[in-house]
C-alpha atoms as a PDB file:
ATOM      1  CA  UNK A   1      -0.340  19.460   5.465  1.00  0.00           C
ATOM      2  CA  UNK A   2       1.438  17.404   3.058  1.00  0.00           C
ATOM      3  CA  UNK A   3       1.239  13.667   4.573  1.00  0.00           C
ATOM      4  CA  UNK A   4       2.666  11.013   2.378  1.00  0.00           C
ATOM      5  CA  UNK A   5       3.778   7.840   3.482  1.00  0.00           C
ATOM      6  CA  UNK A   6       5.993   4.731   1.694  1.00  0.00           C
ATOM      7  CA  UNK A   7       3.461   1.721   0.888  1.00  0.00           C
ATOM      8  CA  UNK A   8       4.299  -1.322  -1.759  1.00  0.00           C
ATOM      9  CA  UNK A   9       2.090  -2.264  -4.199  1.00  0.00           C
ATOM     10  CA  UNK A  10       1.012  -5.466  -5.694  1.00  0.00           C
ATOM     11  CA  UNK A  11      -0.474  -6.102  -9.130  1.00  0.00           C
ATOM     12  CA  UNK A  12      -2.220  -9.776  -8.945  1.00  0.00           C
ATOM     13  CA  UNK A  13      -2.359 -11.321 -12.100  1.00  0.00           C
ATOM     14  CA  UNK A  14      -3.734 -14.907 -12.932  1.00  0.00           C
ATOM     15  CA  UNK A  15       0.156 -16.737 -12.512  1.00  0.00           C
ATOM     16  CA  UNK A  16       2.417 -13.558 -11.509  1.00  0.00           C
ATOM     17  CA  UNK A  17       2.409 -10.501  -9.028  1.00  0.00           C
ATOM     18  CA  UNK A  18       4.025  -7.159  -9.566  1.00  0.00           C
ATOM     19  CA  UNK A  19       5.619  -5.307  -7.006  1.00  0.00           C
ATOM     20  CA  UNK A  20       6.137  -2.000  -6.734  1.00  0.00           C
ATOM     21  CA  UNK A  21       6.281   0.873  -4.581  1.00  0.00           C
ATOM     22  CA  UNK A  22       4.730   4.290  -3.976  1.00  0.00           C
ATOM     23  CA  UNK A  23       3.917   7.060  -1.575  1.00  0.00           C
ATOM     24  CA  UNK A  24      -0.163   7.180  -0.154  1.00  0.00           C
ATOM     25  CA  UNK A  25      -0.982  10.560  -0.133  1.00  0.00           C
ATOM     26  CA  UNK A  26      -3.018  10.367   3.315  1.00  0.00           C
ATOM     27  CA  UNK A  27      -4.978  13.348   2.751  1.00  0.00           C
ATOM     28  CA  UNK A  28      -5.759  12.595  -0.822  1.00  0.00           C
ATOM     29  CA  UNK A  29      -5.515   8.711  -1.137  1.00  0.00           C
ATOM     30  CA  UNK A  30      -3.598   9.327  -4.479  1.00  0.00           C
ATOM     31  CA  UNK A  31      -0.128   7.365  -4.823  1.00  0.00           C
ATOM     32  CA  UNK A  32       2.316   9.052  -6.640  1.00  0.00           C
ATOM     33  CA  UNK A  33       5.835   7.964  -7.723  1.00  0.00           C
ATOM     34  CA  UNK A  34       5.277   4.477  -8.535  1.00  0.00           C
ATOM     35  CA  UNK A  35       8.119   2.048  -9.107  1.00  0.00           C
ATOM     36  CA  UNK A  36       7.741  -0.947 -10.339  1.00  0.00           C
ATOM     37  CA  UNK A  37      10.359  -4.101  -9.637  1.00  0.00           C
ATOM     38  CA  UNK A  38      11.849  -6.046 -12.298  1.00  0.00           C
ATOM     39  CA  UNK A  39       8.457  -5.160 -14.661  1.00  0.00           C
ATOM     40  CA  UNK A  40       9.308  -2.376 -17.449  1.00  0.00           C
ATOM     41  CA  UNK A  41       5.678  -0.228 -17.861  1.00  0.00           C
ATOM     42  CA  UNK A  42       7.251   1.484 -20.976  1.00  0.00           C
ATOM     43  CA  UNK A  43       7.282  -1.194 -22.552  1.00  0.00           C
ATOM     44  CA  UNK A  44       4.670  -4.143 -21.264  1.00  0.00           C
ATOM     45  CA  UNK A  45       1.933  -1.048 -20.042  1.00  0.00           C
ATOM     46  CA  UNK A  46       0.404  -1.042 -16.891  1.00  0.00           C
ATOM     47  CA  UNK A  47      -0.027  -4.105 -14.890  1.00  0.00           C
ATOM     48  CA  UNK A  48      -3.978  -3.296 -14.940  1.00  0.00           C
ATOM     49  CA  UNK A  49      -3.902  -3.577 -18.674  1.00  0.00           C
ATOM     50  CA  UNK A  50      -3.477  -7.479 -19.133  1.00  0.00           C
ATOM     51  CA  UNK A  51      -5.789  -9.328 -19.661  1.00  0.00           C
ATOM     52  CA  UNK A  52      -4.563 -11.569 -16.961  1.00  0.00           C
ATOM     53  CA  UNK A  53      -5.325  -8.784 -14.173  1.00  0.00           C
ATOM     54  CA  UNK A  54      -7.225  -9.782 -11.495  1.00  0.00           C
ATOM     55  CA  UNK A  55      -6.581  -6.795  -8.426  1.00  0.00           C
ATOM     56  CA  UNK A  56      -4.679  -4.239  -7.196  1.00  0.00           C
ATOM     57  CA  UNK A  57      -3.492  -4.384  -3.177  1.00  0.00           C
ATOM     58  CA  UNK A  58      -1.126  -2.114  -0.927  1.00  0.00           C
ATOM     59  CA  UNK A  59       0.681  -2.511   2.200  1.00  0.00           C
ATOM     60  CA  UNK A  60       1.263  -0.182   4.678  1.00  0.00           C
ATOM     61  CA  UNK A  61       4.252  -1.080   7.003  1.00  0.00           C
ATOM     62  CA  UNK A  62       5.768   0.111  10.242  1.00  0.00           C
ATOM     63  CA  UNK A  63       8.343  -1.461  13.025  1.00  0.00           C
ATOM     64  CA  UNK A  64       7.221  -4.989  11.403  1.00  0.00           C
ATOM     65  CA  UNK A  65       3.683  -4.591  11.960  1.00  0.00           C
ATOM     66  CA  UNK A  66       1.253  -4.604   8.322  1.00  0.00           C
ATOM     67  CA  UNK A  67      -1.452  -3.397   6.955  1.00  0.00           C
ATOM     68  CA  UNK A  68      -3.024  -4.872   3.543  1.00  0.00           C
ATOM     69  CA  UNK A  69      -5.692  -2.713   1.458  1.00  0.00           C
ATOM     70  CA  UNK A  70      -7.256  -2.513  -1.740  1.00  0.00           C
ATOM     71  CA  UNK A  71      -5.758   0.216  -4.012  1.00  0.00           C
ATOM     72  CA  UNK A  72      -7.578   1.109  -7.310  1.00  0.00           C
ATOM     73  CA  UNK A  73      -6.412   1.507 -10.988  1.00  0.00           C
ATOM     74  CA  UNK A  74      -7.127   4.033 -13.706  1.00  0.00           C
ATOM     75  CA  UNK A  75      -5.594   2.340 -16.320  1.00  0.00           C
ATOM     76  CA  UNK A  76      -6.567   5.194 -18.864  1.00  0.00           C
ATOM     77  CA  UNK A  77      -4.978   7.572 -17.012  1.00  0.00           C
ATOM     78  CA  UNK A  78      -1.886   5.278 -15.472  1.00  0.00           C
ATOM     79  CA  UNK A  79      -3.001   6.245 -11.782  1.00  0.00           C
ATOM     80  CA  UNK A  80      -2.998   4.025  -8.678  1.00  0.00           C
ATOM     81  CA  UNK A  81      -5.476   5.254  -5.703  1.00  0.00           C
ATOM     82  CA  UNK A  82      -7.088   4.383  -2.513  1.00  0.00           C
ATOM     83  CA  UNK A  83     -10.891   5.233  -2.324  1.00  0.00           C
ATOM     84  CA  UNK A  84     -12.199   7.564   0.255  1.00  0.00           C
ATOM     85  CA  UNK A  85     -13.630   4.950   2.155  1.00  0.00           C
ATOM     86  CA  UNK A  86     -11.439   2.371   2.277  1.00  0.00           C
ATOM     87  CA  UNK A  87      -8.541   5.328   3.158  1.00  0.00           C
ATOM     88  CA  UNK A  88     -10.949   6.428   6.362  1.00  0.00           C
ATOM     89  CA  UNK A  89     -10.854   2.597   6.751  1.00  0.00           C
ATOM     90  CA  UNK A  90      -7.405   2.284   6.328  1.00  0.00           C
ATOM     91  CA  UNK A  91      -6.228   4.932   8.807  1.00  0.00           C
ATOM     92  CA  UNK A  92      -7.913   3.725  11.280  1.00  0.00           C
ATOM     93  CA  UNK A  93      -6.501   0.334  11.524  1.00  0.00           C
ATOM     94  CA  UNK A  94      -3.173   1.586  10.884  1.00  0.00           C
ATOM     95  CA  UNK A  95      -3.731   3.596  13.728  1.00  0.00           C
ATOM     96  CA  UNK A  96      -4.832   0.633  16.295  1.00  0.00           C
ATOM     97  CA  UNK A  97      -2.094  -1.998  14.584  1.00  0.00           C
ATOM     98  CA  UNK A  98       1.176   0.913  15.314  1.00  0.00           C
ATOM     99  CA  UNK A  99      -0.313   1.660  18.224  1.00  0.00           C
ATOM    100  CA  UNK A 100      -0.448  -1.539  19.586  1.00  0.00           C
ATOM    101  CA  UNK A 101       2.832  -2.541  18.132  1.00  0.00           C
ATOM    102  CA  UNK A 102       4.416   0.314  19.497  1.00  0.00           C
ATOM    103  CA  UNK A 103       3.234  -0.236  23.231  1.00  0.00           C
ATOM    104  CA  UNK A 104       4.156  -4.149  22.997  1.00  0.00           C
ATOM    105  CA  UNK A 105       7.702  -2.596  21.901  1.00  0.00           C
ATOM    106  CA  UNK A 106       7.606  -0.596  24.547  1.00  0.00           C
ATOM    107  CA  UNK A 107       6.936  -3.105  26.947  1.00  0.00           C
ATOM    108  CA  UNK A 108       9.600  -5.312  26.372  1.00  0.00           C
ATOM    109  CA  UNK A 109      12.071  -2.891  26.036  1.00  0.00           C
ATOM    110  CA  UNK A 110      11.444  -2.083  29.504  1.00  0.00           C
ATOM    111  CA  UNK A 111      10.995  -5.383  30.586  1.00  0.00           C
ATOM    112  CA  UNK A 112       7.615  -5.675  31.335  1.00  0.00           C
ATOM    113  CA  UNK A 113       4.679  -8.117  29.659  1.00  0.00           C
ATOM    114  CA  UNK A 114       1.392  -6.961  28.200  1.00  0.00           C
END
């Protein structure tokens, strides 16, 4: 089962932050088809690779509700990934946070209080 889902991407650097977006490979933890916003890679190299870098983070969002984890960077090979661990970690407060979000929806579209 192929399970991919849309996350954005933010490159922290000592006075700036890159945005960008991907798809999380759930299965995996690989992100593939990065994009980057208003920063050209051809030409200034990965985020990772200046010497102002500090960390890497993703968000995960759904119906308004977020999730923020740590994604890592092969700069050698120009990959962004999420580490086994902090993927198992990562699904599982997605999990409770949509959940939750999506009975509190619930609930007020039918009127009721939680």
């Amino acid at each position: 089962m192929d399970l991919q889902v849309p996350i954005k991407i933010f490159d922290e650097l000592a006075d700036e932050v890159i945005e960008s977006t991907g798809l999380l490979d759930l299965a995996s933890g690989e992100i593939r088809d990065v994009k980057y916003a208003d920063y050209d890679v051809a030409t200034l190299g990965l985020p990772a690779e200046n010497p102002e870098y500090d960390f890497t983070c993703g968000m995960l969002s759904n119906n308004g509700h977020e999730v923020e984890f740590r994604v890592e960077v092969d700069a050698a090979g120009g990959k962004y990934s999420v580490t086994a661990s902090e993927l198992l970690e990562l699904k599982g407060r997605a999990a409770k946070l949509f959940t939750e979000g999506a009975r509190a929806d619930a609930a007020r579209k039918s009127g009721k209080r939680g």
